[in-house]
N, C-alpha and C. Protein backbone atom coordinates (compact mmCIF):
# COMPACT_ATOMS: atom_id res chain seq x y z
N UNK A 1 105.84 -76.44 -77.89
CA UNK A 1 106.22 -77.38 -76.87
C UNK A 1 107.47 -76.92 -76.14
N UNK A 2 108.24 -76.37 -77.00
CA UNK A 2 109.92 -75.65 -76.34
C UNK A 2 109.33 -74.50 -75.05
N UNK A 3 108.75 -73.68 -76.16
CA UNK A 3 108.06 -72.64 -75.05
C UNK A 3 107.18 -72.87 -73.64
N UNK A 4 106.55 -74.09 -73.57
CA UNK A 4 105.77 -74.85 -72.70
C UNK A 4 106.72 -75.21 -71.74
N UNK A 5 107.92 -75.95 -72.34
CA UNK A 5 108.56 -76.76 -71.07
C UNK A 5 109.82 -75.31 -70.63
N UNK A 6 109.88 -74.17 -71.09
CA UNK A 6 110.74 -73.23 -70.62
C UNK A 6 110.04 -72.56 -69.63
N UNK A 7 108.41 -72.09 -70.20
CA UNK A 7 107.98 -71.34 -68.61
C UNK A 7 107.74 -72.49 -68.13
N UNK A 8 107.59 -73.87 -67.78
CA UNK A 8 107.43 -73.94 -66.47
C UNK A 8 108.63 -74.25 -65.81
N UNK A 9 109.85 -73.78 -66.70
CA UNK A 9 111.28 -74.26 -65.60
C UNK A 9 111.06 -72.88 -64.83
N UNK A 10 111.60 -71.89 -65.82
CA UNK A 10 111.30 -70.35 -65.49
C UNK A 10 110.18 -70.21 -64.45
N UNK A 11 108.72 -70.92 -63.98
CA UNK A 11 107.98 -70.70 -62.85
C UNK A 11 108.21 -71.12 -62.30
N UNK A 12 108.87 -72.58 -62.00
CA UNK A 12 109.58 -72.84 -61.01
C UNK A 12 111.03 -72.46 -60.65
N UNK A 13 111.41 -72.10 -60.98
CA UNK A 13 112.82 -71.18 -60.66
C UNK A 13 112.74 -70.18 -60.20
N UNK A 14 111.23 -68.96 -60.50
CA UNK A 14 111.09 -68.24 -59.78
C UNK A 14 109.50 -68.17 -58.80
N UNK A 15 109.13 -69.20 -58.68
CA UNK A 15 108.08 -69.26 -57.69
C UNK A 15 108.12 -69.14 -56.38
N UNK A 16 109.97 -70.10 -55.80
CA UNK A 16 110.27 -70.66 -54.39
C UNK A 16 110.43 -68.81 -54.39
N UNK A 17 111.43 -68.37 -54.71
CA UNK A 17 111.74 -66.88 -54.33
C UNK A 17 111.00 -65.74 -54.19
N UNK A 18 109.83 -65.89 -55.14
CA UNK A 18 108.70 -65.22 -54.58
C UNK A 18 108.18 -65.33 -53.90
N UNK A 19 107.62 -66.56 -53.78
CA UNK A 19 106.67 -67.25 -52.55
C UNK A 19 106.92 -66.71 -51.29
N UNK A 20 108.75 -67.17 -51.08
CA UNK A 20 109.45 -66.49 -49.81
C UNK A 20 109.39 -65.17 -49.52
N UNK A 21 109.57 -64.30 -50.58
CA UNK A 21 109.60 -62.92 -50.11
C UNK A 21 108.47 -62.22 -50.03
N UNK A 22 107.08 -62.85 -50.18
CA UNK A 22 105.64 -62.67 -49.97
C UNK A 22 105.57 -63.06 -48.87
N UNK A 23 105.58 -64.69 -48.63
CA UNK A 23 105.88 -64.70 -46.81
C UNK A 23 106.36 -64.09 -45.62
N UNK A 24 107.93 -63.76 -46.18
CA UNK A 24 108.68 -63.00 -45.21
C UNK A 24 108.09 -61.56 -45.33
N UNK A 25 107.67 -60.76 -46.22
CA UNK A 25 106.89 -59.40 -46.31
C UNK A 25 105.75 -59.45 -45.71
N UNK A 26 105.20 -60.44 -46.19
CA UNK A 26 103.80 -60.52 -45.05
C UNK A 26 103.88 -60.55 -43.28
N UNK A 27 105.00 -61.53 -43.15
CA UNK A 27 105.08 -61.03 -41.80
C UNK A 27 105.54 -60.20 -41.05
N UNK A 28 106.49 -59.56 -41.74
CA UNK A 28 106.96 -58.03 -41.69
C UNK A 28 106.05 -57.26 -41.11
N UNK A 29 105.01 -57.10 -41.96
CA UNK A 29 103.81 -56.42 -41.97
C UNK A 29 103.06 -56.48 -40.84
N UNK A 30 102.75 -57.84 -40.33
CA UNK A 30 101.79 -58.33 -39.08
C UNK A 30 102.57 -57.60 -37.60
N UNK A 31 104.14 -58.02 -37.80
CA UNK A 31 104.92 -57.76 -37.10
C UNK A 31 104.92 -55.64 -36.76
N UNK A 32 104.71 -55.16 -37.56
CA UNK A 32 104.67 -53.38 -37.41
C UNK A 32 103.67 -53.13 -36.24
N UNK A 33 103.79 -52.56 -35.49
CA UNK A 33 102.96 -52.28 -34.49
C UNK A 33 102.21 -50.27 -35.50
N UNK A 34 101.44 -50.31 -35.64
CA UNK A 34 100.60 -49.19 -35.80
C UNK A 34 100.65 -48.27 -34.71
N UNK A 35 100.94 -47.06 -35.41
CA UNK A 35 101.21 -45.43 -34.71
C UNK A 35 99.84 -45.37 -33.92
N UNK A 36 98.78 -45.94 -34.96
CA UNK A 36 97.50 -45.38 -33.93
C UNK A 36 96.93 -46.31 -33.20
N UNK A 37 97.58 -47.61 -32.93
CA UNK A 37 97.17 -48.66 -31.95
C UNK A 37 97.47 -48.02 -30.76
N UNK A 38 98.80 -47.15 -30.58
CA UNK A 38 99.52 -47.15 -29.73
C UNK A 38 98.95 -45.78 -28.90
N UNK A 39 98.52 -44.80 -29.48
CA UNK A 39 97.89 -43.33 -29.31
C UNK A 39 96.89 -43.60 -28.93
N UNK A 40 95.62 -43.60 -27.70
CA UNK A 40 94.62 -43.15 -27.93
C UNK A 40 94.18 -41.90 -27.20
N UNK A 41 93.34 -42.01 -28.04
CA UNK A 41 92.87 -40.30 -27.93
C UNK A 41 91.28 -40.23 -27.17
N UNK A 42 91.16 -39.21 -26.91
CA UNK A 42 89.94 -38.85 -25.66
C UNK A 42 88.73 -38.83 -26.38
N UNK A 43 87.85 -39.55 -26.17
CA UNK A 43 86.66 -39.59 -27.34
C UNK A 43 86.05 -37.98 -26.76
N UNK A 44 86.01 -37.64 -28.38
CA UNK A 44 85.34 -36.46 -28.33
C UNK A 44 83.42 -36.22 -28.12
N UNK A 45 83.17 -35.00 -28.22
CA UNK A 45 81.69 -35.18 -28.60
C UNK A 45 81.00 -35.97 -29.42
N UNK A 46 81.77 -35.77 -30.80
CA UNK A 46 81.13 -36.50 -31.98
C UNK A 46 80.74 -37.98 -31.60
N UNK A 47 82.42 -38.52 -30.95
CA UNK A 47 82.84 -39.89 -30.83
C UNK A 47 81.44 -40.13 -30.29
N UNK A 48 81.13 -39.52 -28.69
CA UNK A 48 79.94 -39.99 -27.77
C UNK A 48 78.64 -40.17 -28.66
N UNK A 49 78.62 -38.86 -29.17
CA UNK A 49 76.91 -38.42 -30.14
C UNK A 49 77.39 -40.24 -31.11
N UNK A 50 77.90 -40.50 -31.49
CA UNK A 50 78.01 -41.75 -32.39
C UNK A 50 77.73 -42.99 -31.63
N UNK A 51 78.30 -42.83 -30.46
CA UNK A 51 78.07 -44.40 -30.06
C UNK A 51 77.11 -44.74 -28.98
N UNK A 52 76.28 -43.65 -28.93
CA UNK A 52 74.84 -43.31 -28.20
C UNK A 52 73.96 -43.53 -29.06
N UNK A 53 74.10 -42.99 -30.39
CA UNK A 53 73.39 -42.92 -31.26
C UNK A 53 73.11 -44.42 -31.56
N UNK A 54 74.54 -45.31 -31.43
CA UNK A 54 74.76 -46.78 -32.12
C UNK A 54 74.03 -47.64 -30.74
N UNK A 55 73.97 -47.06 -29.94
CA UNK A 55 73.76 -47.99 -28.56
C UNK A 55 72.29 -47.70 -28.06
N UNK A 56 71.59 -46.32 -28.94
CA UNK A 56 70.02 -46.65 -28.53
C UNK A 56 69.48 -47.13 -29.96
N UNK A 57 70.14 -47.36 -31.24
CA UNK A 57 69.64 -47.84 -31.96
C UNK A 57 69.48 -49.82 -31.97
N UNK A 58 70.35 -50.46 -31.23
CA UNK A 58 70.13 -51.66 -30.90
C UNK A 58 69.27 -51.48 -29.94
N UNK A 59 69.00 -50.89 -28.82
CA UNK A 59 68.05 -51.06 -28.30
C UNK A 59 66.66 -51.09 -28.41
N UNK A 60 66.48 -49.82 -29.51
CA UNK A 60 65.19 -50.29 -30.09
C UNK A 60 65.13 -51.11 -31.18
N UNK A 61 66.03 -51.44 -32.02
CA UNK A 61 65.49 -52.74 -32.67
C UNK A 61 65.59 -54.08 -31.42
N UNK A 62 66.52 -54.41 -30.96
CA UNK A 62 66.36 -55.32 -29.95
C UNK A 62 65.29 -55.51 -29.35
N UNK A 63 64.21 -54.41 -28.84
CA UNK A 63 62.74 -53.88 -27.96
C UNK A 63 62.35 -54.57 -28.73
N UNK A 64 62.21 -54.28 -30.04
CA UNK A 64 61.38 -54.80 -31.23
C UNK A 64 60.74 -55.60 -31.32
N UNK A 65 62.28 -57.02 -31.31
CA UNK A 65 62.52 -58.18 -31.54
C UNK A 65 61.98 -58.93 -30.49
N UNK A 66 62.24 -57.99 -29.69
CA UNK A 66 61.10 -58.96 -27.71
C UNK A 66 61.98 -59.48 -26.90
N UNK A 67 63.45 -58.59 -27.38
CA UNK A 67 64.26 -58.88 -26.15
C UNK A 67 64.00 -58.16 -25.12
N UNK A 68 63.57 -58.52 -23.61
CA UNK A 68 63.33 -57.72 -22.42
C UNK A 68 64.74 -56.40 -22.83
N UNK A 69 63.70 -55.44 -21.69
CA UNK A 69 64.48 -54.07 -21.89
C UNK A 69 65.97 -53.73 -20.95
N UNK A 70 65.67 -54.63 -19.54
CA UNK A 70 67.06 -54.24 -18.96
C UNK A 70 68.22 -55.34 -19.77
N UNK A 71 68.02 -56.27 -20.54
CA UNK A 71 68.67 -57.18 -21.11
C UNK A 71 69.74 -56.35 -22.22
N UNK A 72 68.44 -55.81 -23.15
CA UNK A 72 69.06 -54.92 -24.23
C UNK A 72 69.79 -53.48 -23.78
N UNK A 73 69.02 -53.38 -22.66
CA UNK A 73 70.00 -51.98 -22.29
C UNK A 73 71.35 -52.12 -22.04
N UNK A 74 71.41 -53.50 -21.23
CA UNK A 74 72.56 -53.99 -20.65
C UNK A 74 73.81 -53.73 -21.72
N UNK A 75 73.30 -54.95 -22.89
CA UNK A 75 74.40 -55.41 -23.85
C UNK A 75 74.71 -53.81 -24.34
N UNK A 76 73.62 -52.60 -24.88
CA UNK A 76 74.03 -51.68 -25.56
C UNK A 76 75.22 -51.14 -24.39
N UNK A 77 74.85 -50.63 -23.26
CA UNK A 77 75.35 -50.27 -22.45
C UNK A 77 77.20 -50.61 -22.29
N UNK A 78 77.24 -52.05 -22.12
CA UNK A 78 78.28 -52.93 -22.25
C UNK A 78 78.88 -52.47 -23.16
N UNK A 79 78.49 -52.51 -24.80
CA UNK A 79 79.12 -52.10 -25.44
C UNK A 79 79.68 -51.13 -25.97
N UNK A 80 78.77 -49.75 -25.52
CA UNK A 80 79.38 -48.29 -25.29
C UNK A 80 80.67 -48.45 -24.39
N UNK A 81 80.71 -49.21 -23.51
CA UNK A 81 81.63 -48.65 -22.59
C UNK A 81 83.20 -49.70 -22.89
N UNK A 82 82.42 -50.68 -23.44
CA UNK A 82 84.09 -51.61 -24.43
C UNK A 82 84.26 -49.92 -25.02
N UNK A 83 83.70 -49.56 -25.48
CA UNK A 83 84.58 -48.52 -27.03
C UNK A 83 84.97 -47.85 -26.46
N UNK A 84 84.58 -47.34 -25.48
CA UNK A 84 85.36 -45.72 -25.24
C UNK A 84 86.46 -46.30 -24.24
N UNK A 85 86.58 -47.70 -23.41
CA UNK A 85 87.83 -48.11 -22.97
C UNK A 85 89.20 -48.32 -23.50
N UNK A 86 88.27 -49.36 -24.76
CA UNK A 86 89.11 -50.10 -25.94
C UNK A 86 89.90 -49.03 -26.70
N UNK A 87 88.90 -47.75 -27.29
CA UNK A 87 89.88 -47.25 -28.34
C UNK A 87 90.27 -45.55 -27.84
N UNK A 88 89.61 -45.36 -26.75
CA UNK A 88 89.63 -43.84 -25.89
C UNK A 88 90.66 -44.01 -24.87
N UNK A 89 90.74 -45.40 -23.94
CA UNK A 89 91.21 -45.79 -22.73
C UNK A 89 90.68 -45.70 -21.44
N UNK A 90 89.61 -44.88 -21.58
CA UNK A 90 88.73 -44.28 -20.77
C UNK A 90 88.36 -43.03 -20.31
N UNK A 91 88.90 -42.33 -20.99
CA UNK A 91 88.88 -40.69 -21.22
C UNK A 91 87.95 -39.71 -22.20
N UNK A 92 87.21 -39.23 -21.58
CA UNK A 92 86.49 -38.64 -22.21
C UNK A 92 86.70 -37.01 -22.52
N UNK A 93 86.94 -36.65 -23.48
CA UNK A 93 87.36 -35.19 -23.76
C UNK A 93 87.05 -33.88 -22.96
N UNK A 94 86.01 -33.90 -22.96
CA UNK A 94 84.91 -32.98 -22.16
C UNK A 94 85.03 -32.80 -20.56
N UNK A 95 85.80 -33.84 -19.97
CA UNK A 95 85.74 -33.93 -18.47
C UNK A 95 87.57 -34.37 -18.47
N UNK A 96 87.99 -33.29 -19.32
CA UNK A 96 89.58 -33.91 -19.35
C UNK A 96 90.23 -34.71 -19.49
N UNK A 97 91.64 -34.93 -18.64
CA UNK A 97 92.66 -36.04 -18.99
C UNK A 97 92.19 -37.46 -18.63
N UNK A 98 91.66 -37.43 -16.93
CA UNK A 98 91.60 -38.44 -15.92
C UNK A 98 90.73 -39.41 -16.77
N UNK A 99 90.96 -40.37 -16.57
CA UNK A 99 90.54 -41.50 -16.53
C UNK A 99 89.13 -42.09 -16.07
N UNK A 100 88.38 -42.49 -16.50
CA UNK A 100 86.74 -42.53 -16.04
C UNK A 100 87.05 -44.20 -15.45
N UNK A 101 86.65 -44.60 -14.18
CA UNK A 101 86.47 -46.02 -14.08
C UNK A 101 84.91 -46.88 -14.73
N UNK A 102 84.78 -47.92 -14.68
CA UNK A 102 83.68 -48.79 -15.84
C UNK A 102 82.36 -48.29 -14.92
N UNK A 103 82.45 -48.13 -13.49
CA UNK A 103 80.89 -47.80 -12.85
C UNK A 103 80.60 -46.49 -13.84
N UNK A 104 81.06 -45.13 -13.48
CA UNK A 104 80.88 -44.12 -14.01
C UNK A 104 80.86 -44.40 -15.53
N UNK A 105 81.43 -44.98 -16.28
CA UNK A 105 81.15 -45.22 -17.93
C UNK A 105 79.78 -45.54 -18.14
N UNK A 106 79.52 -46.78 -17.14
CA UNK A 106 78.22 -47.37 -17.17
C UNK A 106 77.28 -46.46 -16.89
N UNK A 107 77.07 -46.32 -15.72
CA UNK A 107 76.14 -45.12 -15.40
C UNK A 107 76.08 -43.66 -16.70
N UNK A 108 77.35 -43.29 -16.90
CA UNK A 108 76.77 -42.12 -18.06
C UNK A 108 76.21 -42.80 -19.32
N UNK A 109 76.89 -43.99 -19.98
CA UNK A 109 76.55 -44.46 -20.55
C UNK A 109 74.76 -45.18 -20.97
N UNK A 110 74.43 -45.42 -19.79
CA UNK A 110 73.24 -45.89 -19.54
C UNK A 110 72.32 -44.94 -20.03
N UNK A 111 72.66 -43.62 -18.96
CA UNK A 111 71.68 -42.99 -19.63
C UNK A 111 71.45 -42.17 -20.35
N UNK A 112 72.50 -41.75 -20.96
CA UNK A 112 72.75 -41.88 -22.49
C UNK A 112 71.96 -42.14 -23.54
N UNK A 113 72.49 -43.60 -23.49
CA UNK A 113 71.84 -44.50 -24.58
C UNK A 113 70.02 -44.31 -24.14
N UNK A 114 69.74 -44.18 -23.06
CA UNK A 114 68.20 -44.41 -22.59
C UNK A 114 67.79 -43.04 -23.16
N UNK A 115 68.26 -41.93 -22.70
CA UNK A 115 67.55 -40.86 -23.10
C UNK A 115 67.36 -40.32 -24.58
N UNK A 116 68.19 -41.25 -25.45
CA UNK A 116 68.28 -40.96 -26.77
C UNK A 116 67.55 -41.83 -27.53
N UNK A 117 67.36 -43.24 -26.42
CA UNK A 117 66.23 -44.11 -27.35
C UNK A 117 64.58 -43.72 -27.26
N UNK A 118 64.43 -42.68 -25.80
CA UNK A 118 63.16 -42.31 -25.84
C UNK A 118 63.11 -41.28 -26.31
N UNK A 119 64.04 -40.44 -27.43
CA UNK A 119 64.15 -39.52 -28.83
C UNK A 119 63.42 -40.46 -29.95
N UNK A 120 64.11 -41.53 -30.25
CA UNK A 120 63.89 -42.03 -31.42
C UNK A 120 62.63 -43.32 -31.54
N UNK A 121 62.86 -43.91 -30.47
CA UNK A 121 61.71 -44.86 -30.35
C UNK A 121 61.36 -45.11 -28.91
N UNK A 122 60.17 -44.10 -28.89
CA UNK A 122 59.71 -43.96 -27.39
C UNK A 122 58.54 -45.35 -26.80
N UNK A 123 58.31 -45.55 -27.89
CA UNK A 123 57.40 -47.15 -27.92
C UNK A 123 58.28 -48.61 -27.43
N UNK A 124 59.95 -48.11 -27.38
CA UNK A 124 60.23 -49.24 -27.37
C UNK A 124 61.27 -49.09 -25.84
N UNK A 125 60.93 -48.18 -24.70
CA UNK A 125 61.32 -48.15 -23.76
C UNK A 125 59.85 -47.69 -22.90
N UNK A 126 60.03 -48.89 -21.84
CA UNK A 126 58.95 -48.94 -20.70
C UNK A 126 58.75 -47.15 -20.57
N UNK A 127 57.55 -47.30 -19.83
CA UNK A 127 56.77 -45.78 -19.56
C UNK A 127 57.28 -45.59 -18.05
N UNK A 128 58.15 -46.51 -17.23
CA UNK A 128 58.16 -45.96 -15.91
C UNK A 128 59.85 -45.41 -16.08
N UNK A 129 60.49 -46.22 -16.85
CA UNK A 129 62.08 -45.56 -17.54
C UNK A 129 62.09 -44.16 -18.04
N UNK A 130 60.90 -44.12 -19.05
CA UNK A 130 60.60 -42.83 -19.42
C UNK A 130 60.43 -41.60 -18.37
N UNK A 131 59.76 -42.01 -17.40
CA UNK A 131 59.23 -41.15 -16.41
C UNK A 131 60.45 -40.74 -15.88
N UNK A 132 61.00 -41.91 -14.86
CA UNK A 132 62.07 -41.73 -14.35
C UNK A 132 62.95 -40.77 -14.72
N UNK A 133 63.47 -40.64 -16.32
CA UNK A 133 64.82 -40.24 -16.15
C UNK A 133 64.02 -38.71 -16.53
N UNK A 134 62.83 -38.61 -17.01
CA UNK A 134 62.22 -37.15 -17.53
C UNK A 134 62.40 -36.28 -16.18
N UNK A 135 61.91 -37.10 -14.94
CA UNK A 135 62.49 -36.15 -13.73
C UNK A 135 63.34 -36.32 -13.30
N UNK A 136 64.53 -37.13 -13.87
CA UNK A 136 66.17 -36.64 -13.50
C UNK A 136 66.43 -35.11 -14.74
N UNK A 137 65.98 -35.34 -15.85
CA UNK A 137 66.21 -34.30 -16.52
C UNK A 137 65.64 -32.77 -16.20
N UNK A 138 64.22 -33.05 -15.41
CA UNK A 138 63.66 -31.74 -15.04
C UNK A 138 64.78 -31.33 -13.83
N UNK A 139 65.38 -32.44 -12.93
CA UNK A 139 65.69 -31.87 -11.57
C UNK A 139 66.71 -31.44 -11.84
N UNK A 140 67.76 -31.59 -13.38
CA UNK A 140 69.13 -31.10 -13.27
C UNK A 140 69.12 -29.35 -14.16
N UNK A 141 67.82 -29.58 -15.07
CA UNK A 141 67.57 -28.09 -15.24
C UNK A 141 67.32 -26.73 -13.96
N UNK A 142 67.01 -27.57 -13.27
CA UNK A 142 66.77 -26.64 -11.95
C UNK A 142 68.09 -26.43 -11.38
């Protein structure tokens, strides 16, 4: 019973002081601004090959599901081009320092994501999309 009523003076004697310096450390913490919030860097190849990869894979499950196709292209689209704003700034490695504005993101982006979903799931992009961009691809080999 001695021992009972000593820790709980002892936890309360040292609870308020912990408590506080968990609080005040915690916000310490929130308060640090991060080295790599502050840096961004030029999405590389990989970066693109990844979020092409991530942006025709919703599209064909989306196709799937029976969401119309300019709908799903849209959102993938949209969301390629949040990432490489959000955590690139808009710079893409390959085409240097400058700055890409959201038309040109969109547009590379688009077809992008399109030409990589009629790699992986050619069932789940229309046959006149298909066509289309097969003779943008023949006309730029020329």
């Amino acid at each position: 019973m001695i021992i009972n009523l000593y820790s709980k003076k002892i936890f309360k004697l040292l609870s308020l002081p912990i408590l506080l310096y968990l609080t005040l450390f915690d916000i310490a913490l929130f308060n640090i601004e991060g080295k790599a919030d502050k840096e961004l860097k030029a999405a590389t190849e990989e970066d693109l090959y990844l979020y092409k990869g991530m942006g025709a894979s919703y599209l064909c499950i989306a196709s799937k599901a029976g969401i119309e196709f300019p709908k799903a292209v849209g959102v993938a689209t949209a969301t390629y081009v949040q990432v490489i704003q959000g955590k690139h700034g808009g710079v893409v490695k390959e085409l240097g320092d400058k700055k890409l504005d959201r038309d040109k993101l969109f547009a590379g982006a688009e077809f992008q994501i399109v030409t990589t979903a009629i790699q992986y799931c050619p069932d789940s992009v229309p046959k006149e999309v298909t066509k289309k961009v097969n003779e943008i691809l023949k006309d730029n080999k020329k």
